[in-house]
Protein backbone atom coordinates (compact mmCIF):
# COMPACT_ATOMS: atom_id res chain seq x y z
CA UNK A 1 -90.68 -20.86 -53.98
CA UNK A 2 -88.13 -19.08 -51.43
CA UNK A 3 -85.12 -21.50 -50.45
CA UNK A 4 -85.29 -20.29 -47.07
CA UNK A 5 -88.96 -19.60 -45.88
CA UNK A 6 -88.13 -19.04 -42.56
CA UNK A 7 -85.78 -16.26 -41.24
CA UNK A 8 -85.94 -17.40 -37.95
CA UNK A 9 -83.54 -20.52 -38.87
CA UNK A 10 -81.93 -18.64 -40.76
CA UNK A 11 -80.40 -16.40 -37.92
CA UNK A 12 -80.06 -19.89 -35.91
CA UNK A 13 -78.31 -21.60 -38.79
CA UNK A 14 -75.70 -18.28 -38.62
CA UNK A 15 -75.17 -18.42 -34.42
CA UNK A 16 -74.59 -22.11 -34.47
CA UNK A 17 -72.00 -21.87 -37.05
CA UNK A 18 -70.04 -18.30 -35.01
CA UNK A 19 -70.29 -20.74 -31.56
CA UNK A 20 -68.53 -23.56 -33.65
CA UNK A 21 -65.50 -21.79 -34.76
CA UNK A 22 -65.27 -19.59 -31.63
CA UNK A 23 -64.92 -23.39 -30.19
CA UNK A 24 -62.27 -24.41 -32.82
CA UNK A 25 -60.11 -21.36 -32.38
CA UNK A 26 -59.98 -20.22 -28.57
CA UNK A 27 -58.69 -17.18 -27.61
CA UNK A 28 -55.19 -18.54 -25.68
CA UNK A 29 -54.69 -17.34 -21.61
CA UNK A 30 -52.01 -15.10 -20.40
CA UNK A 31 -48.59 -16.39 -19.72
CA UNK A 32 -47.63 -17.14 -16.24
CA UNK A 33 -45.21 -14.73 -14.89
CA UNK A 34 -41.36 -15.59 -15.36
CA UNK A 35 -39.64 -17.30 -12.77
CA UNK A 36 -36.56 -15.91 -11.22
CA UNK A 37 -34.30 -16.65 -8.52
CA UNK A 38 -33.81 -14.23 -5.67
CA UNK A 39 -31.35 -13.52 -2.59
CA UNK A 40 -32.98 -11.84 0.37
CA UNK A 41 -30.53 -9.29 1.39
CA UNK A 42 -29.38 -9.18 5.10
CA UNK A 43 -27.02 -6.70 7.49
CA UNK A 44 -23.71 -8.62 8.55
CA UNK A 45 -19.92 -7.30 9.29
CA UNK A 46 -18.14 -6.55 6.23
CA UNK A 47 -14.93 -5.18 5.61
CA UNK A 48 -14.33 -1.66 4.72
CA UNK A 49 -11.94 -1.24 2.02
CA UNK A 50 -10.71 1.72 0.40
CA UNK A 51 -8.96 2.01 -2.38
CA UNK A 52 -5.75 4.95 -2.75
CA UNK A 53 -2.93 5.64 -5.12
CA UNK A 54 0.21 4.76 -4.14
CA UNK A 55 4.09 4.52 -4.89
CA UNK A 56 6.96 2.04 -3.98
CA UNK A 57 10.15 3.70 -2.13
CA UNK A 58 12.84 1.78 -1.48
CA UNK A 59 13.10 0.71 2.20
CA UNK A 60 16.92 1.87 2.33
CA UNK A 61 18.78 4.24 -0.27
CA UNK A 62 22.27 5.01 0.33
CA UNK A 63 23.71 7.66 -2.24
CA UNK A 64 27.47 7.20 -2.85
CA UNK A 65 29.28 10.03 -2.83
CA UNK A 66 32.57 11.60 -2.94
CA UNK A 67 34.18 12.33 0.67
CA UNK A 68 37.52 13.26 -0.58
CA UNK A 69 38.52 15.46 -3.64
CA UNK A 70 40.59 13.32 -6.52
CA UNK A 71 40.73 11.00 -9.82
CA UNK A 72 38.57 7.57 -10.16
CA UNK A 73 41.01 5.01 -10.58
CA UNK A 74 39.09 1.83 -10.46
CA UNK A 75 35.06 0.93 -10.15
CA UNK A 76 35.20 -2.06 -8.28
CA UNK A 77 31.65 -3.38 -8.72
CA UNK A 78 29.91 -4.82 -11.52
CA UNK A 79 26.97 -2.26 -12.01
CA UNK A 80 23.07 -3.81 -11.34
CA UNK A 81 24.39 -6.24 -8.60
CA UNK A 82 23.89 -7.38 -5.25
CA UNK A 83 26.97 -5.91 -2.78
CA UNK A 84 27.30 -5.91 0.74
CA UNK A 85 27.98 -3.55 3.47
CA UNK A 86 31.72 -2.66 3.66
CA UNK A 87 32.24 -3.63 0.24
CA UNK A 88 34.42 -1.91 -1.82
CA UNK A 89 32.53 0.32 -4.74
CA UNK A 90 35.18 2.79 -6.28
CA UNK A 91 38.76 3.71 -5.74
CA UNK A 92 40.13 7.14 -5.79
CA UNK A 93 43.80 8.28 -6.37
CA UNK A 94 45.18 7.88 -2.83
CA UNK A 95 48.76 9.45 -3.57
CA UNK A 96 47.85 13.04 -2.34
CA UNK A 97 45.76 11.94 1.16
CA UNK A 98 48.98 9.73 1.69
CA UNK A 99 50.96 12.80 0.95
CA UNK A 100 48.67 14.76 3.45
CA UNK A 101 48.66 12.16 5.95
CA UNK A 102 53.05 12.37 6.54
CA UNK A 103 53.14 15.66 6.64
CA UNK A 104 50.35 15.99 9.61
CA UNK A 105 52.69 13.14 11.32
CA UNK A 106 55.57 14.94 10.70
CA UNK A 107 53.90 18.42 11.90
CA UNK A 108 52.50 16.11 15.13
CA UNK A 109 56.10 14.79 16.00
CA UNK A 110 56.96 18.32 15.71
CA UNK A 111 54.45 19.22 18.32
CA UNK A 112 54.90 16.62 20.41
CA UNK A 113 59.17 17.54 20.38
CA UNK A 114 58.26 21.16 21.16
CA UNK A 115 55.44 19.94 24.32
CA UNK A 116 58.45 17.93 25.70
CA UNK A 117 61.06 20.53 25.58
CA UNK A 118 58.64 23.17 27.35
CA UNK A 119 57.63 20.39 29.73
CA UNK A 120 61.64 19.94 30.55
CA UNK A 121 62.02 24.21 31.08
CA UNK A 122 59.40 23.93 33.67
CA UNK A 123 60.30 20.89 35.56
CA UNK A 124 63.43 22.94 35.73
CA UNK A 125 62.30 26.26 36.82
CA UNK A 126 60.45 24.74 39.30
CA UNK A 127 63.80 24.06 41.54
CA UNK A 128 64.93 27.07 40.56
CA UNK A 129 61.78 29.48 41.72
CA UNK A 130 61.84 27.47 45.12
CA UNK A 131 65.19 28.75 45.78
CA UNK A 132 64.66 32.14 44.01
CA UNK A 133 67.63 31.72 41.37
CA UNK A 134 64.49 33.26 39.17
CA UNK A 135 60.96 35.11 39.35
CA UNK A 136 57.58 34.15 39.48
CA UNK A 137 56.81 35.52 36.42
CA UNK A 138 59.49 33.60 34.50
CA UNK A 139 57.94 30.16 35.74
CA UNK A 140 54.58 31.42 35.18
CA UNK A 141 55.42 31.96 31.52
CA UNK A 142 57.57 28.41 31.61
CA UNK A 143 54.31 26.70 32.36
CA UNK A 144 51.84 28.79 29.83
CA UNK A 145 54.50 28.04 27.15
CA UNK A 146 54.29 23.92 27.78
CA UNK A 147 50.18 24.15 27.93
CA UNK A 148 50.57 26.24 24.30
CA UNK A 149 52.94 23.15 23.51
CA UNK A 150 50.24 20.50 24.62
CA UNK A 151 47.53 22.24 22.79
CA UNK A 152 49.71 22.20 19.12
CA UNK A 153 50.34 18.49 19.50
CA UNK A 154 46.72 17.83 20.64
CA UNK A 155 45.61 19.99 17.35
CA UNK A 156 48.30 18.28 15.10
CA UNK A 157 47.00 14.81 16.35
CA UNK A 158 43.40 15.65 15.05
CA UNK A 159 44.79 16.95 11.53
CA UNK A 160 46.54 13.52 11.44
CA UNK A 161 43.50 11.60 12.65
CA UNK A 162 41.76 13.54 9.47
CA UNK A 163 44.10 12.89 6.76
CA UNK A 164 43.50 9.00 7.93
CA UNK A 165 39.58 9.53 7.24
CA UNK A 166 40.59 11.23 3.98
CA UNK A 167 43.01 8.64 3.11
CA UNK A 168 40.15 5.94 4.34
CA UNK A 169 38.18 7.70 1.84
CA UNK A 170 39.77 7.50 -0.96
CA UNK A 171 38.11 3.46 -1.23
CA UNK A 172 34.60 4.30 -1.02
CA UNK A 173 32.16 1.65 0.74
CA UNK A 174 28.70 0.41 0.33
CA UNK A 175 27.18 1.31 3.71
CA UNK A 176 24.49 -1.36 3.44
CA UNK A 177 23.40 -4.59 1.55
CA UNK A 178 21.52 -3.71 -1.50
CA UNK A 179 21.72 -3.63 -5.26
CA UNK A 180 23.92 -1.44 -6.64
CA UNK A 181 22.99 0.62 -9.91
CA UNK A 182 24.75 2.22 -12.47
CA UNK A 183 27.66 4.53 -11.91
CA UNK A 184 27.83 8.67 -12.65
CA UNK A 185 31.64 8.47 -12.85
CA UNK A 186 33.93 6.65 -14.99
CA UNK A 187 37.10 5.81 -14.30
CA UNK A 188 39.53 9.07 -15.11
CA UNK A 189 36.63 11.67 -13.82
CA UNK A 190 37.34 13.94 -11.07
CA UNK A 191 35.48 13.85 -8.00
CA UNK A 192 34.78 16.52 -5.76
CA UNK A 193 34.29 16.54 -2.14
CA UNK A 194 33.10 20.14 -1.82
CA UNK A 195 30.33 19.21 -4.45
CA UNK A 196 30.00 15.67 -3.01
CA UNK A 197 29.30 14.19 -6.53
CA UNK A 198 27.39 11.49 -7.01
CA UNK A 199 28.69 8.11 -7.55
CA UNK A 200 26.27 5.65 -7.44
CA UNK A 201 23.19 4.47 -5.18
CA UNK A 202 22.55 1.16 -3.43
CA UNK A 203 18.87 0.30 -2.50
CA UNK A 204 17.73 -1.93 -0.47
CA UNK A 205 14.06 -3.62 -1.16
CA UNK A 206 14.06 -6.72 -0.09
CA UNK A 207 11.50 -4.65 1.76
CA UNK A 208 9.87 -1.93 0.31
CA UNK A 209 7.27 0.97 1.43
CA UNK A 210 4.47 1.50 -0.58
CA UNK A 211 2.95 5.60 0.56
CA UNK A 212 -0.39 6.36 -0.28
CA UNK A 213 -2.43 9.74 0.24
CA UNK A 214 -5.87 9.76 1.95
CA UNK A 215 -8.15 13.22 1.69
CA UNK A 216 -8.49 14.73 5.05
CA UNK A 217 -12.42 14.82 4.36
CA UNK A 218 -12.68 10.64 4.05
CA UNK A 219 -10.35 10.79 7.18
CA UNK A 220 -12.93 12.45 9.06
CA UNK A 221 -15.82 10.95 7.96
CA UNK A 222 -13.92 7.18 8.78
CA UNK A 223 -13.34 8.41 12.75
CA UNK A 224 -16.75 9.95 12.88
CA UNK A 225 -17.84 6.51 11.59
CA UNK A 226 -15.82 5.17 14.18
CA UNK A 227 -16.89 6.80 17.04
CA UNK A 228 -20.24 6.13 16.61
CA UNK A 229 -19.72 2.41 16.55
CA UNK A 230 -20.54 2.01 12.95
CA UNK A 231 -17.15 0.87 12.10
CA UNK A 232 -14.67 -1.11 14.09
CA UNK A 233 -11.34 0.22 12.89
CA UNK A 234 -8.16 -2.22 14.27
CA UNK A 235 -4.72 -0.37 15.82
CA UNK A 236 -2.14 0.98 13.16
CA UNK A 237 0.13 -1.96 12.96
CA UNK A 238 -2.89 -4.02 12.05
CA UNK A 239 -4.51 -2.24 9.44
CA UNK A 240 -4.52 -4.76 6.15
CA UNK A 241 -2.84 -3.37 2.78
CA UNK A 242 -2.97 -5.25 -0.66
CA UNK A 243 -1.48 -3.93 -3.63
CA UNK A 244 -2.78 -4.24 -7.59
CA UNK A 245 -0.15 -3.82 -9.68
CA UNK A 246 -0.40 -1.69 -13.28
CA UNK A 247 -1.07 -4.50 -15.20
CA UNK A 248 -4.35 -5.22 -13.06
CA UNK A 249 -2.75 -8.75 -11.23
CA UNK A 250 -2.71 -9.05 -7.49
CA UNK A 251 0.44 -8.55 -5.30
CA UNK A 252 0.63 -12.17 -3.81
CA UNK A 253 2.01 -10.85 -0.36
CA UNK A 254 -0.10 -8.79 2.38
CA UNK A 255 1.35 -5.50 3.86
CA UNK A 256 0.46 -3.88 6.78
CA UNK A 257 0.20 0.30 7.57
CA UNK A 258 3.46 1.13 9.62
CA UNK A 259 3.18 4.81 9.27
CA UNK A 260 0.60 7.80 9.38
CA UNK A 261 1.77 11.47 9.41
CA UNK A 262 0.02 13.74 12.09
CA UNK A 263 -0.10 16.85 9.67
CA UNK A 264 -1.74 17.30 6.46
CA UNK A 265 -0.37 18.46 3.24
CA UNK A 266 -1.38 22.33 2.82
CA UNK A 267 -0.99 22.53 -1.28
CA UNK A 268 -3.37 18.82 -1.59
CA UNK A 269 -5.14 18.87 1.35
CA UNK A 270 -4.62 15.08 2.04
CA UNK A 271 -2.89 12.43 4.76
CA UNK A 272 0.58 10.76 4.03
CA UNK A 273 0.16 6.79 4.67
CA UNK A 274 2.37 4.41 4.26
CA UNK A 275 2.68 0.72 4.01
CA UNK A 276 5.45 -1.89 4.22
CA UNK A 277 5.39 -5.39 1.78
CA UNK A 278 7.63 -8.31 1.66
CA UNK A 279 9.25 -8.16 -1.79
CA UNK A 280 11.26 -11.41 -1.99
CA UNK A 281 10.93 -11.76 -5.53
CA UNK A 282 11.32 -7.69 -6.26
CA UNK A 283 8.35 -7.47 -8.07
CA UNK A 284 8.00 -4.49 -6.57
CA UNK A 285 10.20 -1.60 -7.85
CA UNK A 286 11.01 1.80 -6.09
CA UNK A 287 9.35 4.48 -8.05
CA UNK A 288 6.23 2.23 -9.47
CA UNK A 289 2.63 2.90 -9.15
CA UNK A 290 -0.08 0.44 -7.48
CA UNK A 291 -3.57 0.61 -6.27
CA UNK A 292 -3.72 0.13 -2.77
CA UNK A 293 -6.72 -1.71 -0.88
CA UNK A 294 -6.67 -0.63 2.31
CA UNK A 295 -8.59 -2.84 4.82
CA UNK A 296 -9.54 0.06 7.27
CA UNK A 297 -11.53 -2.30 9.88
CA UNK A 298 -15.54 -4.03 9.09
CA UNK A 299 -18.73 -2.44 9.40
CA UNK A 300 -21.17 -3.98 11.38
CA UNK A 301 -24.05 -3.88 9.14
CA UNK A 302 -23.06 -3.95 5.98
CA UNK A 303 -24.73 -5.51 2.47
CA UNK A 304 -23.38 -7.91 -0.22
CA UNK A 305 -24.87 -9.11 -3.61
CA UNK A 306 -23.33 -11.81 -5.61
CA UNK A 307 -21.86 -10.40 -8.84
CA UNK A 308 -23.98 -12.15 -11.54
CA UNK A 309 -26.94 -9.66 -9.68
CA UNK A 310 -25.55 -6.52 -11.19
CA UNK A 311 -25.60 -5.15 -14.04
CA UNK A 312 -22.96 -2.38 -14.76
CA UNK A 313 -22.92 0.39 -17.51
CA UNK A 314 -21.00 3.71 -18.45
CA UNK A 315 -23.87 5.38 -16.54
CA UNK A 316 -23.72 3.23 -13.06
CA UNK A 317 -24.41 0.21 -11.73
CA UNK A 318 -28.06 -1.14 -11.28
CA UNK A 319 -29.73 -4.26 -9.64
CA UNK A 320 -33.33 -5.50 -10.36
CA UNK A 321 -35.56 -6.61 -6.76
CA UNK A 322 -39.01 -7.45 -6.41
CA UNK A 323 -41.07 -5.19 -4.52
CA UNK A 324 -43.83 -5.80 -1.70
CA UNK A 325 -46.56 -6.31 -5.13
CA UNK A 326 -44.77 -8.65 -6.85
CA UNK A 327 -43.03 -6.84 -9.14
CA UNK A 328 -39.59 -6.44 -10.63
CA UNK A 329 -37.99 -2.88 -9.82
CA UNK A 330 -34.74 -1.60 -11.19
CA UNK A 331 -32.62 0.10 -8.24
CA UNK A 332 -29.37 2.35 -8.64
CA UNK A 333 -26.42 1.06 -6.72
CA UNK A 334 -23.49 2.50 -5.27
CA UNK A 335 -21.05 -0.42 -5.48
CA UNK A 336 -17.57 -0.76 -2.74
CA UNK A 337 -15.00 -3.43 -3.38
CA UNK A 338 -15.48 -6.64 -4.61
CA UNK A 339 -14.60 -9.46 -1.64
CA UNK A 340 -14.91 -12.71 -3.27
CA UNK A 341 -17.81 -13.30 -5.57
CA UNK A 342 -19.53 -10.74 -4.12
CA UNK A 343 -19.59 -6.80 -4.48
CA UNK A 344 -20.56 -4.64 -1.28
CA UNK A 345 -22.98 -2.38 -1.58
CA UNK A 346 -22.40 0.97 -0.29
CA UNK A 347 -25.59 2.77 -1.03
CA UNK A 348 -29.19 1.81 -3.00
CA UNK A 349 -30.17 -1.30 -1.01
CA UNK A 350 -31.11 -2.17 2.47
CA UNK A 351 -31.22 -5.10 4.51
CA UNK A 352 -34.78 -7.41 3.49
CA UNK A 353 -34.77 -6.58 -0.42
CA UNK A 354 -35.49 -9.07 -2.23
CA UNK A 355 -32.35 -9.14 -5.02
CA UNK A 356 -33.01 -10.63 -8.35
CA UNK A 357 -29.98 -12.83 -9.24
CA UNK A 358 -30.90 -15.15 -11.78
CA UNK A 359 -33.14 -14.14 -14.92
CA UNK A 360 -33.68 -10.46 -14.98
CA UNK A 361 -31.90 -10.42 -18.41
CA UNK A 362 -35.53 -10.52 -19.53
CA UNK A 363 -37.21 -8.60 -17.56
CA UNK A 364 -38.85 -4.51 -18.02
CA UNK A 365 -39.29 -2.24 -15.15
CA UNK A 366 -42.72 -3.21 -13.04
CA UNK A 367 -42.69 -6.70 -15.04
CA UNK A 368 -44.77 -9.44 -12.47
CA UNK A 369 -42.40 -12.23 -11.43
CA UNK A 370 -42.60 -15.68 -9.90
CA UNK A 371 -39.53 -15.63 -7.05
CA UNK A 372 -37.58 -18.88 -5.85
CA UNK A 373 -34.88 -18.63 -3.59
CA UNK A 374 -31.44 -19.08 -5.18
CA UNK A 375 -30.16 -22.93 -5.22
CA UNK A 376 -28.37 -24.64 -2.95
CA UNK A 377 -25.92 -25.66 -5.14
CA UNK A 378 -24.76 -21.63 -6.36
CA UNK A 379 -24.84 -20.59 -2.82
CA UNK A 380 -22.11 -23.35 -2.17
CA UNK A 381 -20.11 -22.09 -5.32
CA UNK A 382 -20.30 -18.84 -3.80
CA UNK A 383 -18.73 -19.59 -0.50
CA UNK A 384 -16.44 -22.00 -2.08
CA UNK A 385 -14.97 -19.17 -4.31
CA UNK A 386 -14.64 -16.62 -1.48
CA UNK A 387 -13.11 -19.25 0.61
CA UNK A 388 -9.97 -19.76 -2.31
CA UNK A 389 -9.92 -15.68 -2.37
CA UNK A 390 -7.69 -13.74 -0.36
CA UNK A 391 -10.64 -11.43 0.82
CA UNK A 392 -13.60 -13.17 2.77
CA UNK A 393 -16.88 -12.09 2.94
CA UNK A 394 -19.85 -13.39 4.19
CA UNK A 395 -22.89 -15.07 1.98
CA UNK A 396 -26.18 -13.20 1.85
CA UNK A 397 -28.11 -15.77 -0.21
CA UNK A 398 -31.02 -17.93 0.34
CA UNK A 399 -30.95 -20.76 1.14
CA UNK A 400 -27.55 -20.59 3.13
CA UNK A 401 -27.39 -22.30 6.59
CA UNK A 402 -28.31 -20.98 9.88
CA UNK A 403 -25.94 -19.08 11.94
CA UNK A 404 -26.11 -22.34 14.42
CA UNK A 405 -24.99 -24.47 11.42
CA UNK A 406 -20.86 -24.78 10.74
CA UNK A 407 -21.61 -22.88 7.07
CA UNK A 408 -23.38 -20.15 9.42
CA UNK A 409 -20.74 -19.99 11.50
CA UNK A 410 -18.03 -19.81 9.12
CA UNK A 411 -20.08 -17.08 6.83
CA UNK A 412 -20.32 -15.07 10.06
CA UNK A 413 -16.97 -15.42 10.98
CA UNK A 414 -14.88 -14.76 7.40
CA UNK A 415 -15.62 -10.65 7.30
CA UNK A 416 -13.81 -10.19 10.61
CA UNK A 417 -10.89 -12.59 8.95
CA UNK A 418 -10.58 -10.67 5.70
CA UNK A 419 -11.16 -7.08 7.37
CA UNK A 420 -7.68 -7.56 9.81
């Protein structure tokens, strides 16, 4: 007798037992796309920085040097300090310019005896010619011999007035207020006034110039810019300068372009600029390198990303957006200065992309995202941060206010501040 008669139940027996595990184990959906938080980018001013190069010079430099030819007898100056104009530096040997200076006195008394004794002879001949005692030609001579007379004592006078300056010289003056550095000479050394040898050099930078080079290329394409309204560049005097020093810190103080030469270097092919900085702590050296930020006026429809959007390699920077299908899309950026929290964006993006700020660590290249617009609450961190930084710039985010709103009107109005 067969166990299983009927093959018909069989096959049921087998479905019904395939529909109960399919049931047990089922087959588990997709996951929903990840969620990420976007900025929707839009055109506002900006300011246009660039960045140059640059060196500190001294505002003033005096170079002390012999004026007068003679023997250091004293340095009257303690080297690395402060001295004023008019103060007293070095002293050279005076004995020989005194020397100098009596015998031009005694050579201009001789004059002067001489000038009065021809003056006498011609007051006389004049009585004489009227009555014809002697001849024209005699007084004539009278009176060219007392102008020759006047002329030696004029010319001795001068040599006297000379050997004063020499003798003057011989205690050699700081011309201005500045710090004094070391001295060439020491006491003993002979000083030359035909090689007017170096003694020392007081500098003044109290002030200080910081010059910077800019290509004659960018210079063209900024006033092209310019003229076609796409950049509002502010008068010379106003032009914005901050300095980063070699150790990467800030300068604290703001300087302002004073100068810009009208010719352009041959051999480089570039502009001289230059800047002037309040240096009350002398921070600032002559002769030290900074970067420069020059603040060379706001474009009018420039773009900004917060900094946690980009990412930044040896090869470039990069930001992720979501496209029109939903999508995540890595983009190639050409970044400008950061202002803030924010970097500008020079090239790669225009104004309505939708910028991926929080959660594309995650994400691939045409990965299907969920978008929410970035919180309230990091869009007010944002403007608080560029608010406490000494370069404004204007928040792109959403979420942020309306322009009719104070936030609005503050976001709109801090590129114009920070771009002076």
């Amino acid at each position: 007798m067969r166990l299983f008669p009927y093959p018909r139940a069989l096959a049921c027996l087998a479905a019904l037992t395939l529909v109960a595990c399919s049931e047990e184990n089922p087959t588990p959906p997709a996951p929903p796309p990840p969620e990420v938080a976007i900025t929707t980018l839009k055109a506002q001013p900006v300011p246009n920085i660039i960045e140059l190069p640059g060196r500190v010079q001294a505002v003033k430099v005096a170079e002390i040097r012999a004026r007068v030819t003679g023997i250091i007898q004293e340095r009257t100056y303690e080297e690395g300090t402060e001295v004023e104009a008019g103060q007293m530096l070095f002293v050279i040997d005076p004995r020989e310019m005194k020397a100098a200076l009596d015998a031009a006195v005694a050579a201009l008394q001789r004059a002067q005896a001489t000038a009065a004794n021809a003056e006498q002879v011609v007051e006389r001949y004049r009585g004489l010619v009227d009555r014809g005692a002697i001849s024209e030609q005699e007084f004539d001579t009278a009176q060219a011999n007392l102008r020759t007379a006047r002329a030696d004592a004029a010319q001795a006078e001068a040599q006297v007035q000379a050997a004063k300056l020499d003798l003057e010289h011989t205690s050699v003056e700081s011309p201005i207020d500045g710090l004094a550095g070391l001295a060439n000479v020491t006491v003993g050394a002979l000083v030359s006034a035909t090689e007017a040898t170096l003694l020392t050099r007081v500098e003044q930078f109290q002030r200080v110039h910081v010059v910077f080079s800019q290509s004659s290329s960018d210079l063209l394409a900024l006033r092209a810019k310019a003229a076609s309204g796409a950049l509002d560049l502010p008068s010379k005097n106003e032009v914005e300068v901050r300095l980063t020093l070699e150790d990467g810190s800030e300068y604290p103080h703001v300087g302002y372009l004073d100068f810009m030469a009208m010719t352009i270097d041959q051999s480089t092919g570039t502009v001289t600029l230059r800047a002037e900085f309040p240096n009350p702590d002398r921070v600032l050296l002559p002769n030290q390198f900074v970067r420069a930020r020059v603040h060379a006026g706001t474009r009018a429809g420039g773009l900004t990303v917060p900094q946690r959007a980009v990412m930044v390699n040896d090869s470039g920077a990069t930001v992720m957006v979501v496209g029109e299908d939903g999508k995540a899309q890595v983009r190639t950026v050409d970044l400008g200065e950061m202002v803030g929290s924010r970097w500008i964006i020079d090239d790669g993006l225009q104004a309505g992309d939708r910028v991926i700020v929080e959660g594309w660590q995650n994400l691939r290249d045409g990965m299907p995202v969920r978008t929410v617009p970035v919180g309230r609450a990091e869009e007010d961190a944002d403007s608080k941060a560029e608010s406490l930084s000494p370069d404004k710039a204007p928040s792109n985010d959403a979420g942020a206010p309306p322009p009719t709103e104070a936030a609005g009107e503050d976001a709109q109005t801090a590129p114009a501040e920070g771009a002076r």
